[in-house]
Protein backbone atom coordinates (compact mmCIF):
# COMPACT_ATOMS: atom_id res chain seq x y z
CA UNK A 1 0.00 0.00 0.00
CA UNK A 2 2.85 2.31 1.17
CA UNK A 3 4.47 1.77 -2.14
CA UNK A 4 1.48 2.22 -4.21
CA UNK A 5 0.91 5.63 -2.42
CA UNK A 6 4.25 6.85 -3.03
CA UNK A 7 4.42 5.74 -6.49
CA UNK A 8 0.58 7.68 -6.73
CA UNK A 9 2.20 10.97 -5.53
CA UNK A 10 5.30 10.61 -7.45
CA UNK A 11 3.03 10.31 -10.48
CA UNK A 12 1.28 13.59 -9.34
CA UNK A 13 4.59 15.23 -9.04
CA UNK A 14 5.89 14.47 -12.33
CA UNK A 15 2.20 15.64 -14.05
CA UNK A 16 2.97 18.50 -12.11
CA UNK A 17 6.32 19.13 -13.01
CA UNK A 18 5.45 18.66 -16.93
CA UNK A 19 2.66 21.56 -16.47
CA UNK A 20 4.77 23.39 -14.46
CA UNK A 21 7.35 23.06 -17.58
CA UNK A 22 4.58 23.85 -20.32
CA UNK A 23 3.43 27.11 -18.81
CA UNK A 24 6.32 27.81 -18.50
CA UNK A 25 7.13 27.43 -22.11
CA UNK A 26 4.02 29.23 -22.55
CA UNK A 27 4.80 32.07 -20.91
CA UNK A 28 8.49 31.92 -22.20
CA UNK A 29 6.78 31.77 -25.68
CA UNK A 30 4.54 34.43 -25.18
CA UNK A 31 7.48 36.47 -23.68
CA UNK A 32 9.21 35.70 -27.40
CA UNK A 33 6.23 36.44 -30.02
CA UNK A 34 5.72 39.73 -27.40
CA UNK A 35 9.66 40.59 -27.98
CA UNK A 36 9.42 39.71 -31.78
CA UNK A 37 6.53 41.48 -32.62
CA UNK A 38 8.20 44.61 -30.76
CA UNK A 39 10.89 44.37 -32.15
CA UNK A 40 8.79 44.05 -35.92
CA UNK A 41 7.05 47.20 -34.90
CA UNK A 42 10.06 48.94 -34.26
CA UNK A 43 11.97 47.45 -37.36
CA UNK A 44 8.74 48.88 -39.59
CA UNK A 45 8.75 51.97 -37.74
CA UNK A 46 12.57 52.66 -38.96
CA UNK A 47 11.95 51.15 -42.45
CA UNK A 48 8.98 53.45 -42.96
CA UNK A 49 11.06 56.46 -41.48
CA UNK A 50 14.11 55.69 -44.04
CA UNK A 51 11.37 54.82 -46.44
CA UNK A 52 9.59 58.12 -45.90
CA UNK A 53 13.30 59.89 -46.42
CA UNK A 54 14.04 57.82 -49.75
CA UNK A 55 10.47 59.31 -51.54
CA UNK A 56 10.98 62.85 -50.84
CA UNK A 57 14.86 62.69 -52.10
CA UNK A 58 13.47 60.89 -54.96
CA UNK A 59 10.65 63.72 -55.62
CA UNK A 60 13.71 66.41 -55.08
CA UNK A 61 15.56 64.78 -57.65
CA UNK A 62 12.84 64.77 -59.78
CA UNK A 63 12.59 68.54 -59.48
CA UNK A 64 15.89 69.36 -59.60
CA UNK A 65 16.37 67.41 -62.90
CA UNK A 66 12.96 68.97 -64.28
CA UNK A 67 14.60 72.64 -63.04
CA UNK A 68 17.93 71.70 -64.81
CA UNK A 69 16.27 71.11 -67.71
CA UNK A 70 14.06 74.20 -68.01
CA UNK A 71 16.75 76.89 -66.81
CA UNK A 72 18.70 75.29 -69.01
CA UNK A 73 16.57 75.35 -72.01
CA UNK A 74 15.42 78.75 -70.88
CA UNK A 75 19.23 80.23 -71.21
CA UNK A 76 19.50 78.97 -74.64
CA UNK A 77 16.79 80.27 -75.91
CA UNK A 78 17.28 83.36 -73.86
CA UNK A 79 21.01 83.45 -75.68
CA UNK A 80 19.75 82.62 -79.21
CA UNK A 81 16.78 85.87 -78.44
CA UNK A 82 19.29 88.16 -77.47
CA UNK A 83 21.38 87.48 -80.59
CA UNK A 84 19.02 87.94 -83.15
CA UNK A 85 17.60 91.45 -81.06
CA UNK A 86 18.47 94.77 -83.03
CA UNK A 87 19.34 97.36 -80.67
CA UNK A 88 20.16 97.10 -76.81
CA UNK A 89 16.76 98.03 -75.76
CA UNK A 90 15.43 94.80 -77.78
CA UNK A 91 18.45 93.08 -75.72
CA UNK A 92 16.98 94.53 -72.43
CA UNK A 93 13.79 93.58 -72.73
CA UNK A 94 14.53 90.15 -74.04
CA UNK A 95 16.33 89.89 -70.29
CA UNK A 96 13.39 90.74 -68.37
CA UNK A 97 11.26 87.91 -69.88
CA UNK A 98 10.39 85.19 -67.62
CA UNK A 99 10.63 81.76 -68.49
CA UNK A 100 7.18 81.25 -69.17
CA UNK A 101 7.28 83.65 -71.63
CA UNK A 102 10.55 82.90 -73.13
CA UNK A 103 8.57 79.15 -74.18
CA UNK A 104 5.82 80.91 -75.59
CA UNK A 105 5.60 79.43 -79.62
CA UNK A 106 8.55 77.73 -78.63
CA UNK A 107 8.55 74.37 -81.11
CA UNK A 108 6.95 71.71 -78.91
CA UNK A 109 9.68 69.08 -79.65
CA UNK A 110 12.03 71.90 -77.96
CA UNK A 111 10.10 71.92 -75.00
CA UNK A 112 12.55 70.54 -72.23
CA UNK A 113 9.54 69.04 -70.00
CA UNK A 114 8.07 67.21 -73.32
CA UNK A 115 9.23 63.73 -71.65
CA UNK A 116 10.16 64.10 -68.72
CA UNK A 117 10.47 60.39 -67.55
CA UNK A 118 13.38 60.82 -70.02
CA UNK A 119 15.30 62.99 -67.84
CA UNK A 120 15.33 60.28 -65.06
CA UNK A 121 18.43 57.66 -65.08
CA UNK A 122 17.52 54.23 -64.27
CA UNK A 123 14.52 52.05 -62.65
CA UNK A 124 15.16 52.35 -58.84
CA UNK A 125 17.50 54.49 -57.30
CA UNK A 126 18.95 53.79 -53.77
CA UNK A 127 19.16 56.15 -50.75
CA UNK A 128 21.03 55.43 -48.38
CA UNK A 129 19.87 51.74 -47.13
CA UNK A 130 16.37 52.30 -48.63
CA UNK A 131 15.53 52.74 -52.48
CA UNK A 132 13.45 54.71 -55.02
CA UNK A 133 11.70 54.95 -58.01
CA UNK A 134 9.83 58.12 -59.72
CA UNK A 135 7.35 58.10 -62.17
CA UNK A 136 6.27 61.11 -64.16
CA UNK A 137 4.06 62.67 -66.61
CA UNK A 138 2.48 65.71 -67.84
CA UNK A 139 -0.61 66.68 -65.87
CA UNK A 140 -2.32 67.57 -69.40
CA UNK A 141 -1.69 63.65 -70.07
CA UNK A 142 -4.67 63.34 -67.77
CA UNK A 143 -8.69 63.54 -67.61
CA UNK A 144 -9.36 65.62 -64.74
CA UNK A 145 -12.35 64.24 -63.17
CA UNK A 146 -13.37 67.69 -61.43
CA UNK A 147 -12.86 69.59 -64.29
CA UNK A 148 -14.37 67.47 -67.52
CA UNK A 149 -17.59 68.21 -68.89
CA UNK A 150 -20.12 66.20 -69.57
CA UNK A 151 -19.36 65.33 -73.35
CA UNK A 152 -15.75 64.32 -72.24
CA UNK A 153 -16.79 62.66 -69.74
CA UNK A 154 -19.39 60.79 -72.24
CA UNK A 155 -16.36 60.72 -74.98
CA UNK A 156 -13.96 59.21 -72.36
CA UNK A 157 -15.55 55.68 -71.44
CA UNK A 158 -17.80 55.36 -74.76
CA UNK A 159 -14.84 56.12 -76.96
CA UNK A 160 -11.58 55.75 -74.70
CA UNK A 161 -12.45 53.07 -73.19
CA UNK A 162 -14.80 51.37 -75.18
CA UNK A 163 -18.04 51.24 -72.86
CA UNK A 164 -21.28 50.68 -74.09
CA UNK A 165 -22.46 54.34 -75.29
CA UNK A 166 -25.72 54.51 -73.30
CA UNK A 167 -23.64 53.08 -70.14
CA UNK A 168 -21.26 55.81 -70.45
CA UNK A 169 -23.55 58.49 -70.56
CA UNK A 170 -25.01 56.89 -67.35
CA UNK A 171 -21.30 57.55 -65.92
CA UNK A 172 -20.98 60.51 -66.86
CA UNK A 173 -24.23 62.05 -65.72
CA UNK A 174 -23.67 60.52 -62.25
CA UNK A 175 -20.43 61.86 -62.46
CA UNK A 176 -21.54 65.52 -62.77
CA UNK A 177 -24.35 64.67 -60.01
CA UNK A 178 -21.70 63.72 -57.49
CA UNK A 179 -19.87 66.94 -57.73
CA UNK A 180 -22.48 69.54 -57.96
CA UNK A 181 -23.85 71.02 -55.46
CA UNK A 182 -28.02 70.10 -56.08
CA UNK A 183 -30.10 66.96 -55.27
CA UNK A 184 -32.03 67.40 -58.71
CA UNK A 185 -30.61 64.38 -60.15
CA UNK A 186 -29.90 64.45 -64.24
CA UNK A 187 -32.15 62.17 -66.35
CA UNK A 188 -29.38 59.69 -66.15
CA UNK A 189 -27.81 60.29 -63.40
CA UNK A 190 -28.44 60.37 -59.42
CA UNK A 191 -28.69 61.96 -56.02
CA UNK A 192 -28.25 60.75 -52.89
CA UNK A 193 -31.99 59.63 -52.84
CA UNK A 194 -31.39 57.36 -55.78
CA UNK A 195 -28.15 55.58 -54.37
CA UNK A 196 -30.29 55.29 -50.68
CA UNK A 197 -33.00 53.53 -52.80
CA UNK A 198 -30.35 50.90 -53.92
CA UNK A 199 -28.78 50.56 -50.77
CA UNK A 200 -25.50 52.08 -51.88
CA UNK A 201 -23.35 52.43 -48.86
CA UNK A 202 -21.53 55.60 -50.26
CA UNK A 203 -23.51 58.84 -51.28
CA UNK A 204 -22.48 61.42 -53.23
CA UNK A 205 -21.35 64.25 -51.11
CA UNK A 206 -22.16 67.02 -53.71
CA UNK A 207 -18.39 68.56 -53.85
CA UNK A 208 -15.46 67.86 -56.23
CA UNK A 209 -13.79 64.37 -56.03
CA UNK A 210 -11.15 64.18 -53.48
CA UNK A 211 -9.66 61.25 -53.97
CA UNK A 212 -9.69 58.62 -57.95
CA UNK A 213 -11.20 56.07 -55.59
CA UNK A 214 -14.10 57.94 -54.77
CA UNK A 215 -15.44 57.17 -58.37
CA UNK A 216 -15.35 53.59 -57.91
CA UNK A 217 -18.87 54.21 -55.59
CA UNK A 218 -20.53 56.16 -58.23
CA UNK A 219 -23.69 55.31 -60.05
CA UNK A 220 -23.09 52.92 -63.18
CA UNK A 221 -19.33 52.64 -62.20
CA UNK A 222 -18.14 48.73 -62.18
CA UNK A 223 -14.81 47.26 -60.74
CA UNK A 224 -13.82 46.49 -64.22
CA UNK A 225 -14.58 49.79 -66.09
CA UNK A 226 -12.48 51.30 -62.90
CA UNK A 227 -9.00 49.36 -63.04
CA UNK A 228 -9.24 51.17 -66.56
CA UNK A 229 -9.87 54.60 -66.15
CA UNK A 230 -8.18 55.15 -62.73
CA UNK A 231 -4.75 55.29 -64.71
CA UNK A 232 -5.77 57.72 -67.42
CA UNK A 233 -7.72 60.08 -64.55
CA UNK A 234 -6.06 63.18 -62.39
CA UNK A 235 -7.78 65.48 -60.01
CA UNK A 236 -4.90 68.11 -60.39
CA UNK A 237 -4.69 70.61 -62.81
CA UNK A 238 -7.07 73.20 -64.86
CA UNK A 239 -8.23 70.18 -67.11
CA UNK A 240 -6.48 71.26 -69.68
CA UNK A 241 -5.43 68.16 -72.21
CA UNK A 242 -1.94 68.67 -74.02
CA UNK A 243 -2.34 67.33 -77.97
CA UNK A 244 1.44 66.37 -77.99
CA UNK A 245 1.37 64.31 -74.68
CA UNK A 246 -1.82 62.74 -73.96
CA UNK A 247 -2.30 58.95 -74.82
CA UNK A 248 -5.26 57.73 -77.08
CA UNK A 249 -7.91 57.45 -74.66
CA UNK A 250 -7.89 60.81 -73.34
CA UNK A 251 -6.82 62.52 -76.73
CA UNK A 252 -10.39 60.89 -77.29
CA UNK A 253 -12.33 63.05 -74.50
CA UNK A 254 -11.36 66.45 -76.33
CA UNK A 255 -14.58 67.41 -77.54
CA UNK A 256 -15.53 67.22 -81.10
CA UNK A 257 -12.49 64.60 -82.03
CA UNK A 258 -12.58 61.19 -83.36
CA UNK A 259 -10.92 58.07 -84.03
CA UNK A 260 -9.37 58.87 -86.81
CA UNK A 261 -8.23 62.06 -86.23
CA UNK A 262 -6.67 60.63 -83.01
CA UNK A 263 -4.80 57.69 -85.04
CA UNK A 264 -3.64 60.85 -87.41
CA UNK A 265 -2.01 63.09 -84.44
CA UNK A 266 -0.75 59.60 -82.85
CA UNK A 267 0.87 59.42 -85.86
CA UNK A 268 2.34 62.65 -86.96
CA UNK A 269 3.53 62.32 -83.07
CA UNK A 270 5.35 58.96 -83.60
CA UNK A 271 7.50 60.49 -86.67
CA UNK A 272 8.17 63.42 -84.70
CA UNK A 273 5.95 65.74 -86.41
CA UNK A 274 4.15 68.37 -83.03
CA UNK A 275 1.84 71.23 -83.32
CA UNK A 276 2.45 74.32 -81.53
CA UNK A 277 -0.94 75.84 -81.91
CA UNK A 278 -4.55 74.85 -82.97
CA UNK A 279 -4.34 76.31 -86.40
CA UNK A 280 -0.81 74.00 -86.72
CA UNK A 281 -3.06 71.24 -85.87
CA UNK A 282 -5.88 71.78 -87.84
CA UNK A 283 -2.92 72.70 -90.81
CA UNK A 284 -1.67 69.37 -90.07
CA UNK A 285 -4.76 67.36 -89.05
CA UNK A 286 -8.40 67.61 -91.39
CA UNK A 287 -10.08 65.73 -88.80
CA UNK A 288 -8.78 68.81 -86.36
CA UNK A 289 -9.96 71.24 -88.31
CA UNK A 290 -13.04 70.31 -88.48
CA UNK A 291 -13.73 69.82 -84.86
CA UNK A 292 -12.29 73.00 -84.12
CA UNK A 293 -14.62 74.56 -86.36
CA UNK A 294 -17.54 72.67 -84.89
CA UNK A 295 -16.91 73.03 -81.51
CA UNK A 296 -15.41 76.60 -81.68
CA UNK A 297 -13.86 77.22 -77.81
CA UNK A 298 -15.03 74.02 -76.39
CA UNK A 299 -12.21 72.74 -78.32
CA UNK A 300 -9.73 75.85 -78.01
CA UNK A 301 -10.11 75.99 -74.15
CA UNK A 302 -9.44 72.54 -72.99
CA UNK A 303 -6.33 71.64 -74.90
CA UNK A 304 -2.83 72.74 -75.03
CA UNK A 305 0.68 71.80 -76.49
CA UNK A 306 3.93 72.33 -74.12
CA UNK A 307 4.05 70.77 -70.25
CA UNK A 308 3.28 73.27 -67.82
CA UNK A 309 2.75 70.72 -65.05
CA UNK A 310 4.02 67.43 -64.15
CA UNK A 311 3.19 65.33 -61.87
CA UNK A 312 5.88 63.44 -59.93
CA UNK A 313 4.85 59.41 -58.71
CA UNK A 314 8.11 58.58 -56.10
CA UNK A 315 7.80 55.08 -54.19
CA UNK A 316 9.98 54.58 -51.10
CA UNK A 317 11.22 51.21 -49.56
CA UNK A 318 13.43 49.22 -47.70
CA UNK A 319 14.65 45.72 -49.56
CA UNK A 320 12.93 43.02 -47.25
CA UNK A 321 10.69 45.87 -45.42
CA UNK A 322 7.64 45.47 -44.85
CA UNK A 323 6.24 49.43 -45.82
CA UNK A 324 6.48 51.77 -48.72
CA UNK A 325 5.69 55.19 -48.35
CA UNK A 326 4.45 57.29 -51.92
CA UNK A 327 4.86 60.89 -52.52
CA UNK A 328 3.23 62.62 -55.30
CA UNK A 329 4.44 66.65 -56.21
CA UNK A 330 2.92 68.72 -58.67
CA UNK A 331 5.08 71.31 -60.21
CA UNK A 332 4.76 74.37 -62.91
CA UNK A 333 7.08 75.84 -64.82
CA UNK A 334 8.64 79.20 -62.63
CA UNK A 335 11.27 81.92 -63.02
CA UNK A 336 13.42 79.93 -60.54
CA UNK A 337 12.58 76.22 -62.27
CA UNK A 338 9.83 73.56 -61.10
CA UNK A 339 7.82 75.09 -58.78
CA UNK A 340 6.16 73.03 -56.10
CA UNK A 341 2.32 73.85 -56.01
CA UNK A 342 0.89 70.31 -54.52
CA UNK A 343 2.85 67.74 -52.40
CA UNK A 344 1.39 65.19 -50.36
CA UNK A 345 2.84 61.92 -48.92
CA UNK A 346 0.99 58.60 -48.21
């Protein structure tokens, strides 16, 4: 009996010691996901810091190699203006003009900021022991979403992007209903009261979009017809559309144009052949002409032919980290290079 009770409790004490041991290891594990996942956050915290740095270097650079190019440009043509002036008063005036106006009628393929991806060296660029890489384009490249009207708009996804015709009017209407200020929705389009009705969990908030990814809750707007637009869209800018740097499918929203004057100017482009002005286009394109002299100043006002903006993509990371940070600057030409007039980071 006496052995069977000591063999009972030594039992006991070895179940005990094994539990003791597991919690133990518990809390010894616990201690080491605790430690780990401290020392994660504080790893991420430092990658998104160096991160952080590396996009804003890489948007400097992007300036600074957008202001070499343009002050640089500028003197030239500055030089050449100065030369062919008559008398030293001609001379003196020709050094008071501002950039801007020394690239007025200046021959597009001239124009410094025509590619300005071109001026940047390489893929990724590192920083120190994160890395970079910038993307830009002209702002004019773009459909501005706040600023289109509503046959752009219509022109854009029917004839850009190849959406069913009454469809895209449907976008566009609800388009124009989201960023007025009314609730009288447009035959085709809708207020707040329609998107309650079908349980939309996003209304239209009756102001200019804020944000590309706002448009992805409005009326007639699918995930597919989205992923294609988004890249072609910009909320920055007067709206303006540049005829030497904008790809088909926006070229498509100016109003009046059509496909084949589009394939025409896409053309001319490819061998290197730019207008400077709309009666160089319509010189150059019939199709052109024609639309200008249909749609008179609804043409004339939303188009243009030299960069004056460009907006500047930069991506910031650490190799094996775990964030990226994105900075996006908008800058116009200035007496002093690119001047920064939007910067955010995200």
């Amino acid at each position: 009996m006496r052995t069977c009770r000591r063999e009972r409790r030594s039992g006991f004490a070895l179940v005990a010691t094994l539990w003791l041991l597991i919690a133990l290891g518990a809390v010894g594990l616990d201690a080491a996901l605790r430690s780990r996942a401290r020392r994660q956050a504080a790893a991420n915290v430092l990658d998104g810091a160096r991160a952080r740095a590396a996009a804003l270097a890489g948007s400097e650079y992007a300036r600074s190699m957008l202001t070499a190019a343009l002050l640089g440009q500028a003197e030239e043509l500055r030089s050449e203006a100065m030369a062919s002036a008559r008398s030293s008063r001609s001379r003196r005036t020709v050094e008071r003009r501002s950039v801007s106006r020394l690239f007025r009628g200046v021959d597009p393929l001239e124009d410094p900021w025509r590619s300005p991806q071109d001026l940047i060296v390489g893929d990724e660029m590192a920083f120190g022991t994160a890395r970079y890489a910038v993307l830009m384009r002209d702002v004019g490249a773009a459909l501005n979403l706040n600023e289109a009207n509503e046959t752009m708009l219509q022109q854009f996804f029917s004839m850009g992007l190849r959406v069913d015709y009454a469809e895209a009017d449907k976008i566009a209407q609800a388009i124009l209903d989201w960023r007025d200020e009314d609730e009288i929705p447009r035959i085709n389009g809708g207020e707040r009261e329609e998107y309650m009705r079908e349980g939309a969990l996003v209304l239209p908030p009756n102001r200019d979009f804020v944000a590309i990814d706002e448009l992805r809750h409005v009326q007639g707007m699918t995930p597919e017809i989205y992923t294609r637009a988004a890249k072609f869209i910009t909320l920055i800018g007067d709206g303006d559309l540049n005829v030497n740097a904008a790809p088909e499918e926006v070229l498509l929203a100016i109003p009046g144009i059509n496909e084949a004057t589009v394939t025409e100017l896409l053309r001319l482009r490819d061998s290197g052949t730019l207008p400077r002005n709309d009666n160089q286009l319509a010189g150059m394109v019939p199709g052109a002409a024609t639309a200008i002299e249909a749609e008179g100043r609804a043409f004339t006002r939303r188009t243009t032919y030299t960069t004056d903006q460009v907006e500047i993509l930069v991506e910031g990371w650490v190799d094996g980290g775990l964030v990226r940070v994105n900075s996006r600057v908008v800058v116009s030409r200035g007496n002093t290079g690119a001047t920064v007039v939007w910067r955010e980071t995200f």
